[in-house]
Protein backbone atom coordinates (compact mmCIF):
# COMPACT_ATOMS: atom_id res chain seq x y z
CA UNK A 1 5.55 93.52 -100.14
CA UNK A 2 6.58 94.50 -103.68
CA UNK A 3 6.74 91.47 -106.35
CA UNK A 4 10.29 91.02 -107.58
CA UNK A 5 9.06 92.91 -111.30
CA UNK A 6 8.55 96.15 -109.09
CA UNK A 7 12.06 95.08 -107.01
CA UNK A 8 14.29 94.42 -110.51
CA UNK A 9 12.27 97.69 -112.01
CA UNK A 10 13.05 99.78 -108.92
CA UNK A 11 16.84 98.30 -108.51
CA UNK A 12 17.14 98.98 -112.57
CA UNK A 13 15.81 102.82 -112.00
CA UNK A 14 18.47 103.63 -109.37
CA UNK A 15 20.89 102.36 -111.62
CA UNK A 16 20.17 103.98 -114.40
CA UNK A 17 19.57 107.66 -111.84
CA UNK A 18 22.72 106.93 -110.44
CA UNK A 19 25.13 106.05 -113.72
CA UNK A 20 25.07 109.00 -116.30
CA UNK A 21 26.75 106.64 -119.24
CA UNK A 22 23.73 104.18 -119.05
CA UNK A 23 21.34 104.63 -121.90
CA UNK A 24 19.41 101.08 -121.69
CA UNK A 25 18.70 98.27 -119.21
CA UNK A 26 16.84 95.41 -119.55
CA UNK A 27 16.51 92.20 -117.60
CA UNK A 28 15.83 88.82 -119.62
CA UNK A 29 15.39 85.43 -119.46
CA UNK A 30 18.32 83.30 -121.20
CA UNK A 31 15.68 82.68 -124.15
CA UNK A 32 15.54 85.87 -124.72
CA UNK A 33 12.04 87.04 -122.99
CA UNK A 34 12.37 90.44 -121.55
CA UNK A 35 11.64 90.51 -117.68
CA UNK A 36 11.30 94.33 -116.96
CA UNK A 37 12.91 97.10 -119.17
CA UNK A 38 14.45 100.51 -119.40
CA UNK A 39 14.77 101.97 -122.66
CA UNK A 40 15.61 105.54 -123.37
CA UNK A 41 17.36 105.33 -126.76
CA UNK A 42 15.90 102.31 -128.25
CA UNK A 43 12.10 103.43 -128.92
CA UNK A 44 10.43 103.22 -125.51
CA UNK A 45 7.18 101.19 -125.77
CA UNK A 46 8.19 99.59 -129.17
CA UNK A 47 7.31 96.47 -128.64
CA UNK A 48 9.70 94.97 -131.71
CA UNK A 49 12.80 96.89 -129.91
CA UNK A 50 12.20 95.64 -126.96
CA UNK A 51 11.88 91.83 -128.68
CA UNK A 52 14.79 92.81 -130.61
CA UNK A 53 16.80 93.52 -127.66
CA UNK A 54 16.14 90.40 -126.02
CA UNK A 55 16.57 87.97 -129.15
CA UNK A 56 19.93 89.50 -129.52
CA UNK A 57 21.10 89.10 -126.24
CA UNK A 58 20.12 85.96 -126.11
CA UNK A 59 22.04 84.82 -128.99
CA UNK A 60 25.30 86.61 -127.53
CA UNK A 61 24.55 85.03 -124.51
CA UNK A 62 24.31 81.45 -125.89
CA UNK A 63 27.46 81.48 -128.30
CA UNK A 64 29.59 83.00 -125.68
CA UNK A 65 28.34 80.37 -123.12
CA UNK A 66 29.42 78.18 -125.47
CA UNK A 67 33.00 80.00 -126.09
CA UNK A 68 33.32 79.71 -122.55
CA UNK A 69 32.12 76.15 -122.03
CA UNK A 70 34.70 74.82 -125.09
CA UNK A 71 37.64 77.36 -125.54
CA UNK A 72 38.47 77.76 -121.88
CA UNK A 73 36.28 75.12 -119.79
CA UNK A 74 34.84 78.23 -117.67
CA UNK A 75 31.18 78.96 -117.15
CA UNK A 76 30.35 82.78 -118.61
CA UNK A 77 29.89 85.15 -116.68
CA UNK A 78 29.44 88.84 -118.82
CA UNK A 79 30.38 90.29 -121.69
CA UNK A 80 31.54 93.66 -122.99
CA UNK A 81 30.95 94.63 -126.60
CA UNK A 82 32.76 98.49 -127.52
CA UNK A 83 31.27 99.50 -130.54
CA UNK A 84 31.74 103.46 -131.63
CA UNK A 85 28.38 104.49 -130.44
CA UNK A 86 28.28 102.74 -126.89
CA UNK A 87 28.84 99.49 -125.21
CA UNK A 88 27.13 96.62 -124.61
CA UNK A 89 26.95 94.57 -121.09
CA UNK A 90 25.72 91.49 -120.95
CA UNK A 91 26.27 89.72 -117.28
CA UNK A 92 24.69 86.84 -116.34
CA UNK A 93 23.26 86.38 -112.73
CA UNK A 94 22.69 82.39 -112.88
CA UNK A 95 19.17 82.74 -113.55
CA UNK A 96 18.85 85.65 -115.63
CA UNK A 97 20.96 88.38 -117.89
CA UNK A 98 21.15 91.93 -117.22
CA UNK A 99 21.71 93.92 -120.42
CA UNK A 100 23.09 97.44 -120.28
CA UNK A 101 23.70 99.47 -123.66
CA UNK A 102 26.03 102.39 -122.77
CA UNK A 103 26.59 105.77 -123.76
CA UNK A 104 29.53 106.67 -126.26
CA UNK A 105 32.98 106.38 -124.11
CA UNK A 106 31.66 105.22 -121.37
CA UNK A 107 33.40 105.44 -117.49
CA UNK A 108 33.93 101.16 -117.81
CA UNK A 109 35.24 100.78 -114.47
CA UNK A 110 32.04 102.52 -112.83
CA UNK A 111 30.41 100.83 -115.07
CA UNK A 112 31.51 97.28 -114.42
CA UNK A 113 31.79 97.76 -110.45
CA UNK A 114 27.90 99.28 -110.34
CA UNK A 115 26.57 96.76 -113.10
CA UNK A 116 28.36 93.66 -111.24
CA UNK A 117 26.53 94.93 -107.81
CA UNK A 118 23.37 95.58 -109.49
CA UNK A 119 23.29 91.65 -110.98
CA UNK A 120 24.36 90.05 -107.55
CA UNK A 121 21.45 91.84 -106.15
CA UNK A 122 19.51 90.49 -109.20
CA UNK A 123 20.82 87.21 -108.57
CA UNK A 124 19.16 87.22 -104.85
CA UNK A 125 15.64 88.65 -106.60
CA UNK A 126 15.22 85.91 -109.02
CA UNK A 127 16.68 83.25 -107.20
C-alpha cells in the first residue's frame, strides 16, 4: 500500500506528463511547509526554492483567505495570478494547497478543469 507522499507524488507526476503548460507543482501545508514537490524551472533540489515557494504561497494563501472571509463572506477556494512569464495556481483542497506555476500563455481552461480534478483527488489523500 503506497503512503499518501508516494500517492500525491505519483498523482502530481501524471499531471505534470499529462499538461504540457505545467512547469511546477508543489503540495503544501497552509503554513507554508512543502508536502511533496515538482520543480523543473525553479532549481530542482534547492532547498531555499523550494522554501521559497512554499512561504510565498502561504502568504497568498492567507491574505486571500482573508479577502474572501471579509470582502465577500465566502471561504477561498484558488487563485490565479497571470504574470508575463506564467501563471500561478493556488487551490486549496481543505486541508492542503496545491501550487501550480505555469508556462507562458498557458491553455487556462485545461488548466483549471485538470488542476481542480487533481486537488479533489488531493482532498480524498490528505483527508
Amino acid at each position: 500500500m503506497l503512503s499518501r507522499i508516494d500517492e500525491a507524488t505519483n498523482l502530481l507526476d501524471d499531471l505534470q506528463q499529462r499538461v504540457p503548460d505545467l512547469n511546477d507543482l508543489a503540495i503544501a501545508r497552509t503554513n507554508g511547509l512543502i508536502i511533496v514537490s515538482l520543480l523543473k524551472s525553479i532549481s530542482v533540489g534547492d532547498n531555499k526554492s523550494e522554501r521559497l515557494l512554499g512561504g510565498m504561497a502561504s502568504a497568498l494563501f492567507s491574505i486571500s483567505k482573508r479577502a474572501a472571509d471579509k470582502l465577500l463572506k465566502g471561504n477561498f477556494n484558488s487563485l490565479n495570478i497571470e504574470i508575463d512569464t506564467g501563471n500561478i495556481f493556488l487551490i486549496y483542497t481543505g486541508k492542503v494547497i496545491l501550487i501550480a506555476l505555469t508556462k507562458k500563455d498557458p491553455n487556462l481552461g485545461l488548466l483549471s478543469l485538470e488542476l481542480e480534478d487533481a486537488a479533489e483527488k488531493l482532498n480524498t489523500i490528505f483527508k
